[in-house]
Protein backbone atom coordinates (compact mmCIF):
# COMPACT_ATOMS: atom_id res chain seq x y z
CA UNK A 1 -34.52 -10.95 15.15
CA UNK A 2 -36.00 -7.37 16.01
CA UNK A 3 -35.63 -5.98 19.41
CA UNK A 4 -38.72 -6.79 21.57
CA UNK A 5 -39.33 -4.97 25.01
CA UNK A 6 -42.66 -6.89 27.00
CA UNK A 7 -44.09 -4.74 29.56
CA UNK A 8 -45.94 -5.91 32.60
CA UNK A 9 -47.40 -3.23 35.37
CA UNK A 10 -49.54 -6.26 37.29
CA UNK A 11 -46.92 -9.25 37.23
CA UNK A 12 -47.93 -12.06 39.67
CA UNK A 13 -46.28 -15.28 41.30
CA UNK A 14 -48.66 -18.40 39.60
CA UNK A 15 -49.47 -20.83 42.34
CA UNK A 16 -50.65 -23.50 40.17
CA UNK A 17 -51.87 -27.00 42.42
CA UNK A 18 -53.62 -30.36 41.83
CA UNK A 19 -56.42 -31.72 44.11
CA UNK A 20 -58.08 -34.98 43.92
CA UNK A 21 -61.52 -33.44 44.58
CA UNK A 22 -62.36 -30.19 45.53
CA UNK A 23 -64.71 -30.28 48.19
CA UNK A 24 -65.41 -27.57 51.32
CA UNK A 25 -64.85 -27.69 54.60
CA UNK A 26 -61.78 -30.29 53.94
CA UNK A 27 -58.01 -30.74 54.34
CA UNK A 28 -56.71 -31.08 50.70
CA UNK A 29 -53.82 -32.68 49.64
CA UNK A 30 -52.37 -31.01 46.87
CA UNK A 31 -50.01 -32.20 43.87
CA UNK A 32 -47.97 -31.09 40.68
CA UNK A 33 -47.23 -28.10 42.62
CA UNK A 34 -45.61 -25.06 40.11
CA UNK A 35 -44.32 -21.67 41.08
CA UNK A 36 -44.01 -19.58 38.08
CA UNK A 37 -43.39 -15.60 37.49
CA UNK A 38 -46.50 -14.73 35.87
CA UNK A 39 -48.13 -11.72 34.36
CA UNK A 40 -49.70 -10.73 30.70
CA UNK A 41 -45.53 -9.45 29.49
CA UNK A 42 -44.13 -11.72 31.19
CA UNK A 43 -45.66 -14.73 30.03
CA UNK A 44 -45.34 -13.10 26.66
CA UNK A 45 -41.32 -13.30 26.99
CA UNK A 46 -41.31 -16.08 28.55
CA UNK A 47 -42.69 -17.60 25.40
CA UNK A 48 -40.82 -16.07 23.32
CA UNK A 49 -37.85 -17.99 24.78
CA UNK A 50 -39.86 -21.24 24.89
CA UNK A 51 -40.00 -20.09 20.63
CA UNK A 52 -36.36 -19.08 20.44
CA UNK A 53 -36.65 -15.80 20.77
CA UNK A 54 -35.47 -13.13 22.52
CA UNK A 55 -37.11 -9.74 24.52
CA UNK A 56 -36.48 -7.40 27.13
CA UNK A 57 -38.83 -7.70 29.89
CA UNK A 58 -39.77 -4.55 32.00
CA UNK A 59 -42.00 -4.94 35.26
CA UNK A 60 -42.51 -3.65 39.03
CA UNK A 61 -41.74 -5.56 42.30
CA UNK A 62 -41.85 -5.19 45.27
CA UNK A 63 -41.72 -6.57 49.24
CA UNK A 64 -41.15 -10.06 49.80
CA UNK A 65 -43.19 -11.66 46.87
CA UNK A 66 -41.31 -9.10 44.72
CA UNK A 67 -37.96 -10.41 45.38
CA UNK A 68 -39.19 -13.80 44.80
CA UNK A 69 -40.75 -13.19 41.93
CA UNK A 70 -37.34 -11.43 40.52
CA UNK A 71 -35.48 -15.11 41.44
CA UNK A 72 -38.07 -16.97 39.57
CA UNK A 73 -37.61 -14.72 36.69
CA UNK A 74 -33.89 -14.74 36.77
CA UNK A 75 -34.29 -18.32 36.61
CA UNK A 76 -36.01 -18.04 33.16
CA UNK A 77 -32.28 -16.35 31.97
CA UNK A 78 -34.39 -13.44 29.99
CA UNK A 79 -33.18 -10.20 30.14
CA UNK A 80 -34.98 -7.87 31.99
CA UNK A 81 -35.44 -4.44 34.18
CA UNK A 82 -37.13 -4.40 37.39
CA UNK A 83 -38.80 -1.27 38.25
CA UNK A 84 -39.20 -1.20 42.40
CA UNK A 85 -42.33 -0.64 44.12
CA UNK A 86 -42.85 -0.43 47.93
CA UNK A 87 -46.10 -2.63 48.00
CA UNK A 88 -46.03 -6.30 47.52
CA UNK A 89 -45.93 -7.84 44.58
CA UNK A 90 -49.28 -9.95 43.96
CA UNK A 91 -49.90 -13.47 43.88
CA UNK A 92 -52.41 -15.74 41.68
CA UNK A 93 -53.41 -19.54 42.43
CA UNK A 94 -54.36 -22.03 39.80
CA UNK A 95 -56.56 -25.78 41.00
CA UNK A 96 -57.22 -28.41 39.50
CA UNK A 97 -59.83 -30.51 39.65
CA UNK A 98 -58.72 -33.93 38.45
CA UNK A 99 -62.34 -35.57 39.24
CA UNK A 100 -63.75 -33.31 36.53
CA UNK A 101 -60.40 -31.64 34.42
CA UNK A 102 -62.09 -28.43 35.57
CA UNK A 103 -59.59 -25.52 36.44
CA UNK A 104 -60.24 -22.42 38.91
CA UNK A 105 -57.85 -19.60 38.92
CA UNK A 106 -58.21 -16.94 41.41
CA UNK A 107 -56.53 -13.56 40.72
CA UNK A 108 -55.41 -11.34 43.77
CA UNK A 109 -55.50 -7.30 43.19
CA UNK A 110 -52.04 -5.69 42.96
CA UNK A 111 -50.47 -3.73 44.60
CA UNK A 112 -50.85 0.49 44.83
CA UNK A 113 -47.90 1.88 42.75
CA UNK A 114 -47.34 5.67 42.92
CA UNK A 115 -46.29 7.84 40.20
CA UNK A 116 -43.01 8.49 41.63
CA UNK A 117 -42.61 4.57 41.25
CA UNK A 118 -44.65 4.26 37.74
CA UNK A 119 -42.95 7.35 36.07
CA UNK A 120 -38.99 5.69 35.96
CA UNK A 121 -40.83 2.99 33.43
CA UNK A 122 -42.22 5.32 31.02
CA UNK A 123 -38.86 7.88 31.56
CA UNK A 124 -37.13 4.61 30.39
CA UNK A 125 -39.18 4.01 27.50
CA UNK A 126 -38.76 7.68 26.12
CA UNK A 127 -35.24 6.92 25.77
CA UNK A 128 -35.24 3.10 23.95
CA UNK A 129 -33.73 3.46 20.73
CA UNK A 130 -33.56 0.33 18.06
CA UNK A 131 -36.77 -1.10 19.31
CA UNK A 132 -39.13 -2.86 16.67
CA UNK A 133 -42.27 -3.99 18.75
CA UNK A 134 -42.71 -2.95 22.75
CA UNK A 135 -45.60 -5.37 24.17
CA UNK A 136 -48.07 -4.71 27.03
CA UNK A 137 -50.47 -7.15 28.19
CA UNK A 138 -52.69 -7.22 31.51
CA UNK A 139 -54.49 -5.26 33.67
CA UNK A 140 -53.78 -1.85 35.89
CA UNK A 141 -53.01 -1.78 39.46
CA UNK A 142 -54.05 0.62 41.99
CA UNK A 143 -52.52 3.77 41.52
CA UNK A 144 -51.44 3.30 37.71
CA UNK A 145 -53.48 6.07 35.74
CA UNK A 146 -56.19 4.98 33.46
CA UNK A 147 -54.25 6.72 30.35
CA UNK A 148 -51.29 4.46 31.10
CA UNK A 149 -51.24 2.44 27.97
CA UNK A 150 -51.88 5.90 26.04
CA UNK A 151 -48.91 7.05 27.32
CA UNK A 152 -47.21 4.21 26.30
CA UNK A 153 -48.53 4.25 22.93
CA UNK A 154 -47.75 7.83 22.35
CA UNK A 155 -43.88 7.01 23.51
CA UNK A 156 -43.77 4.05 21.34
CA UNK A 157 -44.60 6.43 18.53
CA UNK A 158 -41.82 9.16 19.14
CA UNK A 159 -39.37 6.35 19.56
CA UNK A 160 -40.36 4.86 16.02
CA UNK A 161 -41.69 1.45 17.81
CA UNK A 162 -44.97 -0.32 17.09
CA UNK A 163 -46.70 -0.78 19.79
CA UNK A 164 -49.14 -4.07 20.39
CA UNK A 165 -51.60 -4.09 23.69
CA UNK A 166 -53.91 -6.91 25.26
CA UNK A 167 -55.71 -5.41 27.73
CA UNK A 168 -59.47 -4.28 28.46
CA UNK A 169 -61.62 -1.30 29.58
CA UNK A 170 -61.22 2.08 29.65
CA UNK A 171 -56.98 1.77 29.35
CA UNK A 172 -57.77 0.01 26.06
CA UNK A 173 -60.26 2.33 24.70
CA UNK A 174 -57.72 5.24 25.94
CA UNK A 175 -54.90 3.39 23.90
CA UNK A 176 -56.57 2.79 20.94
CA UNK A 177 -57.61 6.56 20.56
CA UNK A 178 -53.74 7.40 21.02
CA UNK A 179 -53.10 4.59 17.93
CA UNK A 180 -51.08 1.84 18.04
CA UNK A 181 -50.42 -0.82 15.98
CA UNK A 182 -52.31 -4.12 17.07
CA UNK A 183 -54.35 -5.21 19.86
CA UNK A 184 -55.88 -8.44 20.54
CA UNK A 185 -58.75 -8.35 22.31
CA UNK A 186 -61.16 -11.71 23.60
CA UNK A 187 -64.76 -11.61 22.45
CA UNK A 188 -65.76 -10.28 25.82
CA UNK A 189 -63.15 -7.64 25.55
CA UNK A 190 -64.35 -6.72 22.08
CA UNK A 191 -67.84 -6.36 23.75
CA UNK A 192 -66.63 -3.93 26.40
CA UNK A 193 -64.73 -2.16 23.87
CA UNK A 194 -67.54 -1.44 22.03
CA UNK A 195 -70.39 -0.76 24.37
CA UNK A 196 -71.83 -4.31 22.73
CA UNK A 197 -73.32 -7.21 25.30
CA UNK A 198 -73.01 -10.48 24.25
CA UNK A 199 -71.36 -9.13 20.66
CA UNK A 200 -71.00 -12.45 18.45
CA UNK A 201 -67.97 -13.13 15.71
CA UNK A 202 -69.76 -10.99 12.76
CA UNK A 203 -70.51 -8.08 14.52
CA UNK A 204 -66.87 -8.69 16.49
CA UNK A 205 -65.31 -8.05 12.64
CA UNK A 206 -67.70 -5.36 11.70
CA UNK A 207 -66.69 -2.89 15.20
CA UNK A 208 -63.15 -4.23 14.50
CA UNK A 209 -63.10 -3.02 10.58
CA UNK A 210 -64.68 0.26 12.05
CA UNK A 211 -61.84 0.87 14.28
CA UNK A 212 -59.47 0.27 11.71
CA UNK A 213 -61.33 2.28 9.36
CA UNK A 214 -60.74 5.01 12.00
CA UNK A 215 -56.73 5.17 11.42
CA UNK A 216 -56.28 4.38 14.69
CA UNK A 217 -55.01 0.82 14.77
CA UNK A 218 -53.34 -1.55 12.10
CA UNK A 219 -54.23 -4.56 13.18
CA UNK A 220 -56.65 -6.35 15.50
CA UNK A 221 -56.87 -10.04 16.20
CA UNK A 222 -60.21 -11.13 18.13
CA UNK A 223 -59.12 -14.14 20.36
CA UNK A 224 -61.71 -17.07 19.78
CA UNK A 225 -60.95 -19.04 22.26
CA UNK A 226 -61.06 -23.05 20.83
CA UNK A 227 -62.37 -21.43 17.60
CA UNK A 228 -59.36 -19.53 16.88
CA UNK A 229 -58.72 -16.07 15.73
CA UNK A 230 -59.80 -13.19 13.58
CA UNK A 231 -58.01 -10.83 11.99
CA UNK A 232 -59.03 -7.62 10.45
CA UNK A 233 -56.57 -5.30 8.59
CA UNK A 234 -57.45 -2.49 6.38
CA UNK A 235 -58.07 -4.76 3.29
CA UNK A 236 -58.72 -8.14 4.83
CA UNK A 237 -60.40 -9.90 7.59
CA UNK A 238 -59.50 -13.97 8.24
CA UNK A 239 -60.80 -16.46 10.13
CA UNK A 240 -58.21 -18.62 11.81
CA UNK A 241 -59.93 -21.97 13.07
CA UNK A 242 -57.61 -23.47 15.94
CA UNK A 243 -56.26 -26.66 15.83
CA UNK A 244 -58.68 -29.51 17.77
CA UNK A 245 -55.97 -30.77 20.80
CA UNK A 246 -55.97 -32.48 23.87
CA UNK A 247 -56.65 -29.34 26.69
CA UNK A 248 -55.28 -29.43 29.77
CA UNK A 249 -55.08 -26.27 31.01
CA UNK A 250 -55.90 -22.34 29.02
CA UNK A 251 -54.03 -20.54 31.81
CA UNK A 252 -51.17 -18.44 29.29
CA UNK A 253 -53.05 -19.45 26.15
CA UNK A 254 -53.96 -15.87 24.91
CA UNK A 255 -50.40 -14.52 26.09
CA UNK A 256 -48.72 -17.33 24.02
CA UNK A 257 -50.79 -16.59 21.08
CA UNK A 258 -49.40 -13.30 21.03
CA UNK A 259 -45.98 -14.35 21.53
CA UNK A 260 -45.98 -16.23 18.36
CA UNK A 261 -47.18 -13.30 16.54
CA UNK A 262 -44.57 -11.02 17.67
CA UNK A 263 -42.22 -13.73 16.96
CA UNK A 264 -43.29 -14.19 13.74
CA UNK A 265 -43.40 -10.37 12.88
CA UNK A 266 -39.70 -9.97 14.17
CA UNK A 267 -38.72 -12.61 11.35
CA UNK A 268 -40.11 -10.08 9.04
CA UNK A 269 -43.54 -13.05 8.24
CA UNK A 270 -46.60 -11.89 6.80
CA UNK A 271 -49.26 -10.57 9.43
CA UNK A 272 -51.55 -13.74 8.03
CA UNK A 273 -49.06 -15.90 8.79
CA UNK A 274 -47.75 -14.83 12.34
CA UNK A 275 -51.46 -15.00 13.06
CA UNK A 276 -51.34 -18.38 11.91
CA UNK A 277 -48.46 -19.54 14.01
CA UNK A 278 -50.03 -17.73 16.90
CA UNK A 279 -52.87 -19.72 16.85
CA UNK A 280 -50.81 -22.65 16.79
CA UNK A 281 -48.28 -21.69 20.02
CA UNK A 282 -52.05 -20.92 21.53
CA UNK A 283 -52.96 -24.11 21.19
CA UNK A 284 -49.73 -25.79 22.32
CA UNK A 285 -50.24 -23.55 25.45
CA UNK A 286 -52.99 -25.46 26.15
CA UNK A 287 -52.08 -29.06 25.90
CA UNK A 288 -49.44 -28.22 29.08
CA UNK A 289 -50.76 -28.19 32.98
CA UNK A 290 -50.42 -25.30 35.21
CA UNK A 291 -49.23 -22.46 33.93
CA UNK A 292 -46.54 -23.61 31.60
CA UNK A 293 -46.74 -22.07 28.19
CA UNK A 294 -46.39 -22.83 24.43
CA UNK A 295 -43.16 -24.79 23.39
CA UNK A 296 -41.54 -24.55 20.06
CA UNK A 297 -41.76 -28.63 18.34
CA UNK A 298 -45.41 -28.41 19.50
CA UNK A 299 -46.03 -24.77 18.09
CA UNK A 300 -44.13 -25.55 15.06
CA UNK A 301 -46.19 -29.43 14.41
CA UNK A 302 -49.76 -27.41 14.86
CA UNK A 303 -48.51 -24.52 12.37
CA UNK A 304 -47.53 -27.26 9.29
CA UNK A 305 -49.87 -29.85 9.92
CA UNK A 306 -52.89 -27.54 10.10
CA UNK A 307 -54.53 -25.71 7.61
CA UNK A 308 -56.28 -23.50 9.99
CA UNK A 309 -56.98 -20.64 7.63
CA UNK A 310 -60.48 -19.45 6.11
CA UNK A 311 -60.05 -16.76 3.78
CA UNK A 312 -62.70 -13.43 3.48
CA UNK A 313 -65.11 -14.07 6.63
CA UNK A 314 -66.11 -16.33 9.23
CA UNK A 315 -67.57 -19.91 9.63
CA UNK A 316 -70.98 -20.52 10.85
């Protein structure tokens, strides 16, 4: 298997509870309470190990919540470097409402990180050598600069690593110019991306063959949420319809989607086909509560037993 480095600037401690009914102005008793270390790369390699896998996880902590979120980690036995910050290390909570099966996840900002704490990370990048795919995935915190993911990107290239980014905004649109090698963007993402409100699947794989008209990317795969993927290469764009399962929670969904891609690319698998098992460890994602993610006997049953693929466009 190729060597995978995640990378996670925002990484959070997932507070995920249960509550009979959530109601105001009353004392809740909560259940199935889970404390997992969180974040867009680090649910990424944690994933990865859920597949078999293997990656190097890179992230900041810091304070209290940092150190705890380094034992929680540990925990997972996945290699890692921790990059410290003085600020604490944020903190996300998950409910959920068993009267309805609805699900409320509220996302603290992180914390400020100054250059003299973000610049070690991308100093440690420069000098990765053997490196096949380095993954990013989330958002920026105070203090990281807007060209972050650029920066990345342009490393990635020096180093002779392909570089694959989930994220949104200007950092995306500041990545993408530098060129990488895939992104997967949501539908609302896409939108952003592209200046486009309310953008629908067909005009989601027109901007999407535009941008890799442009030379800039290789690969993009629109998430779809419950309707799957899309990917668009320079010759090709699929439709991959997801897999109709029992939901129970979409927290880690996207971020084990992309998991089973890079999975799949590091066994050397077609791009059409690590999309397709992506889909798959998506969907397994969300058949678990909380904030646990795919697994592989789930992953591997949706990938065989589906035939989720739709050749040369999209479904109405």
């Amino acid at each position: 298997m190729k060597k995978i480095i995640t990378i996670t600037v925002n990484p959070t401690i997932d507070k995920s509870i249960a509550v009979p009914l959530l109601t105001e102005n009353t004392k809740l008793r909560c259940t199935d309470i889970q404390f997992e270390p969180g974040g867009g790369g680090i649910n990424i390699s944690r994933a990865l190990k859920n597949l078999g896998g293997s990656s190097r996880a890179l992230f900041f902590e810091g304070g209290f919540f940092g150190s705890y979120f380094k034992k929680l980690f540990k925990e997972k036995k996945i290699s890692y470097d921790a990059f410290k910050i003085k600020n604490e290390t944020r903190e996300s909570l998950i409910i959920f409402d068993e009267s309805n099966a609805k699900q409320y996840l509220i996302d603290m900002q992180g914390p400020t990180i100054t250059k003299t704490e973000w610049q070690p990370l991308l100093t440690y990048i420069s000098k990765l050598t053997d490196v096949e795919f380095i993954v990013a995935s989330g958002s920026l915190p105070p203090g990281i600069p807007v060209d972050f993911y650029s920066k990345i990107a342009k490393l990635s290239k020096e180093i002779g690593a392909k570089f694959i980014l989930d994220s949104s905004g200007e950092p995306f649109k500041l990545a993408i110019i530098e060129g990488l090698y895939l992104i997967k963007p949501n539908l609302k993402e896409m939108g952003i991306l592209t200046g486009i409100e309310n953008i629908d699947k067909q005009m989601a794989k027109t901007k999407a063959a535009e941008i890799i008209k442009s030379k800039k990317c290789e690969a993009i795969v629109i998430s779809l949420g419950p309707d799957g993927a899309l990917l668009v290469t320079d010759n090709a764009s699929e439709h991959f319809l997801a897999p109709v399962v029992d939901v129970k929670s979409t927290v880690g969904a996207g971020d084990s989607m992309l998991a089973g891609i890079v999975y799949s690319l590091s066994k050397n698998e077609s791009l059409q086909d690590a999309v397709h098992y992506g889909v798959a460890c998506g969907a397994s994602a969300t058949t678990k509560h909380g904030t646990a993610l795919c697994d592989k006997k789930t992953s591997d049953d949706l990938y065989k037993n589906f035939d989720i693929r739709v050749f040369n466009g999209l479904q109405n």
